[in-house]
C-alpha atoms as a PDB file:
ATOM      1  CA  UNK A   1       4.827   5.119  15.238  1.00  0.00           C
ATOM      2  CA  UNK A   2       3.214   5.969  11.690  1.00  0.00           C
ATOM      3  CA  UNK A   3       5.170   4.056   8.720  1.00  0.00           C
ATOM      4  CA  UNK A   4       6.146   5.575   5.541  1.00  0.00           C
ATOM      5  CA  UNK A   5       6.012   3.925   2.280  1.00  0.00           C
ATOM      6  CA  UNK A   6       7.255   5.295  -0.393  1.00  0.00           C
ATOM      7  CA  UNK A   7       5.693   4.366  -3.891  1.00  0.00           C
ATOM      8  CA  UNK A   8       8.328   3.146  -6.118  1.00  0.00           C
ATOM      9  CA  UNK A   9       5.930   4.302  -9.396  1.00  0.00           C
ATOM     10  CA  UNK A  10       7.427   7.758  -8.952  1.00  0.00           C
ATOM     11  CA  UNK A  11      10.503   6.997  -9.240  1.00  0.00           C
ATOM     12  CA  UNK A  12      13.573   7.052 -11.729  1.00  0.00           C
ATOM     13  CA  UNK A  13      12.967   4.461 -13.651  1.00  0.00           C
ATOM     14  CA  UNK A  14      16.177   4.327 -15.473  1.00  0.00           C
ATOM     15  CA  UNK A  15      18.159   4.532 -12.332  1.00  0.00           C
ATOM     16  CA  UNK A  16      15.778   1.808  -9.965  1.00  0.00           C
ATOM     17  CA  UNK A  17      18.112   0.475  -7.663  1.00  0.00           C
ATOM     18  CA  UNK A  18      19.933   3.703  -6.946  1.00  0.00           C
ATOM     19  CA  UNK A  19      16.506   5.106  -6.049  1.00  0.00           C
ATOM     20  CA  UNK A  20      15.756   2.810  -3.314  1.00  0.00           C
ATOM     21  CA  UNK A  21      18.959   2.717  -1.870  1.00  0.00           C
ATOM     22  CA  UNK A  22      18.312   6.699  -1.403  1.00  0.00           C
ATOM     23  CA  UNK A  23      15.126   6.066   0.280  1.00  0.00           C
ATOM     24  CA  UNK A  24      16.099   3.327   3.083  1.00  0.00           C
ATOM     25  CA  UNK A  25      18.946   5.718   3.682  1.00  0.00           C
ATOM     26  CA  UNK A  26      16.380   8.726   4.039  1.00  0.00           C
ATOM     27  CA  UNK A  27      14.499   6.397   6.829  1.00  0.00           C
ATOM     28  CA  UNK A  28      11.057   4.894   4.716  1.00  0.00           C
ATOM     29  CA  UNK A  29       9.804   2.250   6.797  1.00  0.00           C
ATOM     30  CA  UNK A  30       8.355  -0.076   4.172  1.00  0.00           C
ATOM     31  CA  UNK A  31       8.899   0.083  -0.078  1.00  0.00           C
ATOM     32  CA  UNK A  32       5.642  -0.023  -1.591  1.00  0.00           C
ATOM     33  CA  UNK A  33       5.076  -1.075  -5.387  1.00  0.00           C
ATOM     34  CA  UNK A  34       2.143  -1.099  -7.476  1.00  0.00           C
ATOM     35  CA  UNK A  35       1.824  -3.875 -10.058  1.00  0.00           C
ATOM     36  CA  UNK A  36      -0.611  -2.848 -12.714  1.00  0.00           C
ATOM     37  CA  UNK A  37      -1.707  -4.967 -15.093  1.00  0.00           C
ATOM     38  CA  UNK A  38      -3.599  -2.452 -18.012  1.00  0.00           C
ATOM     39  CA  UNK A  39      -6.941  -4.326 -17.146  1.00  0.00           C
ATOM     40  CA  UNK A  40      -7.685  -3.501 -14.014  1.00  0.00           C
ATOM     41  CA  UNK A  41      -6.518  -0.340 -14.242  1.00  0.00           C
ATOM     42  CA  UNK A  42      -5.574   1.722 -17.055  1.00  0.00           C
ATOM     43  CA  UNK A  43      -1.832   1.496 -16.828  1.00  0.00           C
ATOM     44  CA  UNK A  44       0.853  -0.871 -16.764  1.00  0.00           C
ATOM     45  CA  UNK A  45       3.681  -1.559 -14.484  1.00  0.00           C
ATOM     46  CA  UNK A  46       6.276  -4.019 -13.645  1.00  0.00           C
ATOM     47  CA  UNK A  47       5.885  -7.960 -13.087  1.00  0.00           C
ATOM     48  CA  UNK A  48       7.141 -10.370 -11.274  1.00  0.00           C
ATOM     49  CA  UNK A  49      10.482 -10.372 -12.783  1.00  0.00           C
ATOM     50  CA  UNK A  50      11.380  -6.728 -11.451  1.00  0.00           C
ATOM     51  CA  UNK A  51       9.251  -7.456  -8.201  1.00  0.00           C
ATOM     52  CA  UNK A  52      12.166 -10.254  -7.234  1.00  0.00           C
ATOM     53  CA  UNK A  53      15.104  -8.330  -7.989  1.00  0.00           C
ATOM     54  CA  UNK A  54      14.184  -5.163  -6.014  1.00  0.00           C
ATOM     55  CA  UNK A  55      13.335  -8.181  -3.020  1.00  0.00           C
ATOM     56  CA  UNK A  56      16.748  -9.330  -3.317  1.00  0.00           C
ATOM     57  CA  UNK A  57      18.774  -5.793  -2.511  1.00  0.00           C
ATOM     58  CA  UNK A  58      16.168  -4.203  -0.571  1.00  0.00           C
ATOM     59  CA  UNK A  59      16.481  -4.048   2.949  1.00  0.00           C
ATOM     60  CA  UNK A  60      13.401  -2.846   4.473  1.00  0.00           C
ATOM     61  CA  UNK A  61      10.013  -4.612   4.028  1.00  0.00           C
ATOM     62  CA  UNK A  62       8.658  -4.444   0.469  1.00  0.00           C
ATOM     63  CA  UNK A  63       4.705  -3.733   0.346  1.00  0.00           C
ATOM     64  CA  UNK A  64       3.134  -5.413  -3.140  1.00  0.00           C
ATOM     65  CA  UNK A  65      -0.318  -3.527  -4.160  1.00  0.00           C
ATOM     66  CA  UNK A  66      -2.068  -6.021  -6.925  1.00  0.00           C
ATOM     67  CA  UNK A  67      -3.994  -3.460  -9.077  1.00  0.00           C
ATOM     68  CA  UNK A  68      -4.552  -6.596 -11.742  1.00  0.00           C
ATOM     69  CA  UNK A  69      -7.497  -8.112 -12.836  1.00  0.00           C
ATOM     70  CA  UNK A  70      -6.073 -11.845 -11.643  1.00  0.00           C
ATOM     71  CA  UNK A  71      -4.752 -12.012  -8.028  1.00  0.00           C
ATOM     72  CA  UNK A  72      -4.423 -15.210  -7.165  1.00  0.00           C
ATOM     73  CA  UNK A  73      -2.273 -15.980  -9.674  1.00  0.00           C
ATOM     74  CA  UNK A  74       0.217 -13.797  -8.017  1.00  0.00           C
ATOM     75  CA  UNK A  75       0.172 -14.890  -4.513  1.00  0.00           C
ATOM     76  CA  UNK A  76       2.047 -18.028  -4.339  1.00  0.00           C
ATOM     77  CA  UNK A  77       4.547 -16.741  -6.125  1.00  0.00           C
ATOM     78  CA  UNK A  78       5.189 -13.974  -4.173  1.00  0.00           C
ATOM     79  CA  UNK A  79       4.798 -15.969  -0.759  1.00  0.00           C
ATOM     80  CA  UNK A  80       7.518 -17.704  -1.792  1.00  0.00           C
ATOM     81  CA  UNK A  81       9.727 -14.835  -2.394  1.00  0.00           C
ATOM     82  CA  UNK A  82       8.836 -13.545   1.434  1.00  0.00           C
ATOM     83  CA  UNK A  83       7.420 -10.320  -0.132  1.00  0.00           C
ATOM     84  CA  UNK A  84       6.096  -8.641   3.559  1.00  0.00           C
ATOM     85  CA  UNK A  85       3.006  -7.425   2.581  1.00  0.00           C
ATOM     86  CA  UNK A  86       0.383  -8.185  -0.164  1.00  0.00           C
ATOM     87  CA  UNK A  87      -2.926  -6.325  -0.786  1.00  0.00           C
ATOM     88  CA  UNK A  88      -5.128  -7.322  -4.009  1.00  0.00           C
ATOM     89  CA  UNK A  89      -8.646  -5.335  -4.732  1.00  0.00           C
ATOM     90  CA  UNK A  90     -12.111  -6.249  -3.054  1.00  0.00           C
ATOM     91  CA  UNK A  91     -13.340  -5.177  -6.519  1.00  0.00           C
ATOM     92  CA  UNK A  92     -10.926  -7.972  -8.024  1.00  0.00           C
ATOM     93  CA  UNK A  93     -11.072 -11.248  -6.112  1.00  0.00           C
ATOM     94  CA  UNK A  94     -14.265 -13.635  -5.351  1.00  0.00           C
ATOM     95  CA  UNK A  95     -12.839 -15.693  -2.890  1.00  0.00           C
ATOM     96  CA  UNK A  96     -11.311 -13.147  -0.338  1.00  0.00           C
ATOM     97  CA  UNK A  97     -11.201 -15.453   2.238  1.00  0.00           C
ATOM     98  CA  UNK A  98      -9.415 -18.270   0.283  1.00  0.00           C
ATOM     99  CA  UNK A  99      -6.795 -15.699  -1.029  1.00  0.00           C
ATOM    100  CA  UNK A 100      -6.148 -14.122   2.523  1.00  0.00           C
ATOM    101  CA  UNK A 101      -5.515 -17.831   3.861  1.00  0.00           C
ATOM    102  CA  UNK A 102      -3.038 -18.147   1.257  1.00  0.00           C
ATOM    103  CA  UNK A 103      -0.995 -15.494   1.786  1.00  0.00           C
ATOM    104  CA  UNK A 104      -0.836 -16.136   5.587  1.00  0.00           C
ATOM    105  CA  UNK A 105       0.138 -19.587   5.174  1.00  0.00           C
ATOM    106  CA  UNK A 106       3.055 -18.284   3.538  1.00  0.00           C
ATOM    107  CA  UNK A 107       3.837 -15.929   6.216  1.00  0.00           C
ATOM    108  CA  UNK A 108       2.382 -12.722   4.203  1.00  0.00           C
ATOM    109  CA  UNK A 109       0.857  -9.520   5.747  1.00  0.00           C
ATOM    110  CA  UNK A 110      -2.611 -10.519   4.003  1.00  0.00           C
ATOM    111  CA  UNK A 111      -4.886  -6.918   2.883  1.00  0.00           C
ATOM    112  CA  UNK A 112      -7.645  -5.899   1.199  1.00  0.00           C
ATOM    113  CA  UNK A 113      -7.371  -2.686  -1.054  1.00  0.00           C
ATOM    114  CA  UNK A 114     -10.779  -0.694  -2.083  1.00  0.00           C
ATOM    115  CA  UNK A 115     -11.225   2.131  -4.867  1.00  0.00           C
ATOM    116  CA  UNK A 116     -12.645   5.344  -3.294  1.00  0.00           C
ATOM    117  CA  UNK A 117     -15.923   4.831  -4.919  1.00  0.00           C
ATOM    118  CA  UNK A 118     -15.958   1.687  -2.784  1.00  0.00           C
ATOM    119  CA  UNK A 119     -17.483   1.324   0.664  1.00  0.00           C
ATOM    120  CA  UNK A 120     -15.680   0.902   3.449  1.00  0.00           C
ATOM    121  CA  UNK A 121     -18.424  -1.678   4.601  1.00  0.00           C
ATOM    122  CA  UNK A 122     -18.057  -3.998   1.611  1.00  0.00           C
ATOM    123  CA  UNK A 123     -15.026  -5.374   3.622  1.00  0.00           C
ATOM    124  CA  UNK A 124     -15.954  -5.483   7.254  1.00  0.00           C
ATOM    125  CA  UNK A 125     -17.030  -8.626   7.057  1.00  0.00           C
ATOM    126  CA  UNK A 126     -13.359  -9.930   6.713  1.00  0.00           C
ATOM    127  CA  UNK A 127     -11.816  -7.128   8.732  1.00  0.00           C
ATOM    128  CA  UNK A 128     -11.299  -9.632  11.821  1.00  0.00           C
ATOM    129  CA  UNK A 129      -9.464 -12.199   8.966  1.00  0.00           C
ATOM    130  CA  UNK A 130      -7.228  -9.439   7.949  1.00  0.00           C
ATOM    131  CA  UNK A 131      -3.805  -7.724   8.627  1.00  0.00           C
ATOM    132  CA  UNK A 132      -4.176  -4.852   6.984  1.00  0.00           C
ATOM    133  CA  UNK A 133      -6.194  -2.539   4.537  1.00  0.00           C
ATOM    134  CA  UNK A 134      -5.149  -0.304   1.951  1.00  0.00           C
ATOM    135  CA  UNK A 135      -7.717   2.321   1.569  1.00  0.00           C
ATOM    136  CA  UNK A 136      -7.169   4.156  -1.843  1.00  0.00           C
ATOM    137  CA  UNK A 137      -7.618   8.430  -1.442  1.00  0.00           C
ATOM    138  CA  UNK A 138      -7.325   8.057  -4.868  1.00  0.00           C
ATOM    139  CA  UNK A 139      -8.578   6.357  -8.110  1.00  0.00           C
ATOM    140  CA  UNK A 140      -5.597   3.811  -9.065  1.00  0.00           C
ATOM    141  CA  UNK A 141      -3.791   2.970 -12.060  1.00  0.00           C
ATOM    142  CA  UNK A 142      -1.735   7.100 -12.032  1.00  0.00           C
ATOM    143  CA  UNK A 143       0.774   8.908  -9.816  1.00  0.00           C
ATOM    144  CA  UNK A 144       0.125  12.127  -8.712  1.00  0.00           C
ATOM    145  CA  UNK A 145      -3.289  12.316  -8.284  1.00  0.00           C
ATOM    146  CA  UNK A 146      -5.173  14.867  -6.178  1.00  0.00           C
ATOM    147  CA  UNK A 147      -6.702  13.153  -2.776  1.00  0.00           C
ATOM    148  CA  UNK A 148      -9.903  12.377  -2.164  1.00  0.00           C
ATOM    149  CA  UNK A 149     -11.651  13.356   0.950  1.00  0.00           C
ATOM    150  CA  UNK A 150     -13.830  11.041   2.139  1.00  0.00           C
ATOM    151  CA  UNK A 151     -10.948   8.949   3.003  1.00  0.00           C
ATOM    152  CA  UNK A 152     -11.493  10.398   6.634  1.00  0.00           C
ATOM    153  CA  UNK A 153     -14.348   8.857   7.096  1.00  0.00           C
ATOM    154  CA  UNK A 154     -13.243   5.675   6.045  1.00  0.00           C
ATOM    155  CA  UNK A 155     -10.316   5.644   8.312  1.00  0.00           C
ATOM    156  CA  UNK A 156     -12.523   6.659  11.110  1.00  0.00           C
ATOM    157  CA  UNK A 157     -15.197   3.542  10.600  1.00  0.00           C
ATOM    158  CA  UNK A 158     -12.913   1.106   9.854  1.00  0.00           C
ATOM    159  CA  UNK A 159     -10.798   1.674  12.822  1.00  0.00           C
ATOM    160  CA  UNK A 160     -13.695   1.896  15.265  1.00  0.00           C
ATOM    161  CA  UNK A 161     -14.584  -1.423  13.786  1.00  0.00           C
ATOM    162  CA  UNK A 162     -10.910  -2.737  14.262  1.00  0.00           C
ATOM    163  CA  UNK A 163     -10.618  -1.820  17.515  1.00  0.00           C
ATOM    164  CA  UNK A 164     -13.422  -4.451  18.201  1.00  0.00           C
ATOM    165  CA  UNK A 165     -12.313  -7.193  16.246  1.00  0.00           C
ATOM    166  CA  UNK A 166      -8.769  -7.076  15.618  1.00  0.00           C
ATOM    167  CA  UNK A 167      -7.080  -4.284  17.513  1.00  0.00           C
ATOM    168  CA  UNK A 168      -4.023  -5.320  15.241  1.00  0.00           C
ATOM    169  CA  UNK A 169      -5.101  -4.147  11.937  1.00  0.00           C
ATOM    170  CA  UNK A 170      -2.884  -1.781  10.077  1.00  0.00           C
ATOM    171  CA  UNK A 171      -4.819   0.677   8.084  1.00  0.00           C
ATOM    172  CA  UNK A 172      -2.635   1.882   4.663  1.00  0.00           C
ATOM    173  CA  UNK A 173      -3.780   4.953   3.077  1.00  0.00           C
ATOM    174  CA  UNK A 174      -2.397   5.639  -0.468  1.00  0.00           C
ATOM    175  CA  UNK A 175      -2.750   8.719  -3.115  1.00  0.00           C
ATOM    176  CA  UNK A 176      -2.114  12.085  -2.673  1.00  0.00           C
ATOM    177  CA  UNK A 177      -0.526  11.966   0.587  1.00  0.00           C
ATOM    178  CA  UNK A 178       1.548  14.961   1.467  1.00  0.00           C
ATOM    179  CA  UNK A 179       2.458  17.206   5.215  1.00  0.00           C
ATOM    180  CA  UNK A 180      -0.951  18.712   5.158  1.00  0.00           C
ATOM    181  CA  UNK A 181      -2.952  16.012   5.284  1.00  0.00           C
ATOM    182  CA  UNK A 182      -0.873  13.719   6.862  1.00  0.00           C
ATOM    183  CA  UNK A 183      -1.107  14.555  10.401  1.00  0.00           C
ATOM    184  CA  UNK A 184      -4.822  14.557  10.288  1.00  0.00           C
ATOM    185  CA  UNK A 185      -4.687  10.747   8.627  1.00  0.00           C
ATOM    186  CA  UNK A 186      -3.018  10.013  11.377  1.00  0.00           C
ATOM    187  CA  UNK A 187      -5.396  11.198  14.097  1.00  0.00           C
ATOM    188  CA  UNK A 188      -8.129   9.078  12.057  1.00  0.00           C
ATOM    189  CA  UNK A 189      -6.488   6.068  12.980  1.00  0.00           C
ATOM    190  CA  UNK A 190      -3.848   5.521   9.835  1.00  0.00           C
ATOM    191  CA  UNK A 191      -0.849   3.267  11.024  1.00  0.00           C
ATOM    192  CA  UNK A 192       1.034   3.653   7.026  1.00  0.00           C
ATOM    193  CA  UNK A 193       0.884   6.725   4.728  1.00  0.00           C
ATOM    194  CA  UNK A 194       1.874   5.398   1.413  1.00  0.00           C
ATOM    195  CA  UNK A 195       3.551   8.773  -0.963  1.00  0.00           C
ATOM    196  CA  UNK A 196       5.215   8.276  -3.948  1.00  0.00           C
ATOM    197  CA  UNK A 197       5.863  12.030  -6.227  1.00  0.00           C
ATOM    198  CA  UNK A 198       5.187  13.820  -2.137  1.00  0.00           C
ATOM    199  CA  UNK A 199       8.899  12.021  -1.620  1.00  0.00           C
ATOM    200  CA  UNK A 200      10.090  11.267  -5.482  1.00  0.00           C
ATOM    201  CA  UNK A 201       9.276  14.219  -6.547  1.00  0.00           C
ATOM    202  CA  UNK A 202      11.717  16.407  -4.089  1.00  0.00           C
ATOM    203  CA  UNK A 203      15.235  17.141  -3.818  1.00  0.00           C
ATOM    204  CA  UNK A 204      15.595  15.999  -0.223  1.00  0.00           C
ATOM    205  CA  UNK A 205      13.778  12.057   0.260  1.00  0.00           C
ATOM    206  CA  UNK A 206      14.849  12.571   4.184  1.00  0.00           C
ATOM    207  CA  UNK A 207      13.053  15.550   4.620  1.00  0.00           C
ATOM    208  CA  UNK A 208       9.948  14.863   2.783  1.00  0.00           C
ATOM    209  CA  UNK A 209       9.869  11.270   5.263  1.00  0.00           C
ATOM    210  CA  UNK A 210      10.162  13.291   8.398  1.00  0.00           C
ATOM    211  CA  UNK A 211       7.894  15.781   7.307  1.00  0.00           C
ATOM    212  CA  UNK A 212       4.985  13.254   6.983  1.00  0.00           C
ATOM    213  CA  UNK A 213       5.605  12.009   9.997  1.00  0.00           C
ATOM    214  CA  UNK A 214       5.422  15.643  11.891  1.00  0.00           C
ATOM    215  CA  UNK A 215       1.986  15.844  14.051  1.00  0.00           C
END
């Protein structure tokens, strides 16, 4: 069954809490937030701070995306909070192997997340280390953001290779993910569609879920 994540960056801002309480009630699988750091990518976010509040009320698993410049200063930190899953850039972090350890001797989900100008082989010499990979379909650091092709591809090599190595991978696609190009994300070989102003962005949070997960 495909997971939906819904990207707390398009949301209400003001009204935080009451936002996520409307999405677990609208059936998202997962709450995914981007942290941002204005180095890494051209925005900024919210910090640690914010990231264990929304742990302590939310009730499905909460998905942590490090867009920052510094990952592993992040990582223990939220280990220790039992965030679910945790994915910091291949374009980021040196020691990927040393970071992945980490976070699954805290009991983390451990991923790598690439940039679509990134190739999808860069990482396949970790993919057997790994539980999942966020594969960006669009260039990070903005919501709403049209989405980027070549994703497919992407999808489609990395999961042949996963199938080899570690049948168990989850593949995470985020950025511009909406009902059209959903169902053909999922044929690819997509196990979490990540969609943030797709859901945020509507009237009906319940509807927009289902609709993304309509084949």
């Amino acid at each position: 069954m495909i997971k939906i994540a819904p990207s707390l960056l398009s949301a209400d801002f003001i009204r935080l809490e009451e936002e996520i309480n409307k999405i677990q009630d609208a059936g998202a699988d997962i709450l995914h937030l981007d942290v941002m750091d204005g180095h890494f990518v051209p925005n900024l976010t919210f910090g640690l701070p914010i990231i264990k509040q929304i742990k302590d009320f939310t009730k499905i698993p909460i998905d942590v995306h490090l867009m920052v410049s510094n990952p592993a200063t992040y990582l223990q930190t939220l280990g220790n909070w039992n965030i679910d899953y945790v994915s910091f850039h291949q374009e980021a972090e040196i020691h990927i192997h040393r970071q992945i350890k980490v976070l699954q001797d805290l009991g983390v989900k451990a991923g790598i997340a690439i940039n679509p100008a990134t190739p999808i082989e860069s990482i396949f010499p970790v993919v057997a280390d790994l539980d999942f990979v966020l594969i960006m379909s669009v260039n990070p650091g903005f919501g709403g953001q049209n989405f980027i092709p070549n994703v497919y591809d992407k999808i489609e090599k990395l999961r042949k290779l996963a199938d080899q190595v570690n049948p168990d991978l989850e593949i995470e696609i985020d950025g511009g993910v909406n009902n059209i190009n959903a169902p053909k994300l999922i044929s690819k070989g997509s196990d979490i569609l990540v969609a943030g102003s797709y859901v945020f962005n509507s009237d009906n949070y319940k509807n927009q879920i289902q609709s993304l997960r309509s084949r």
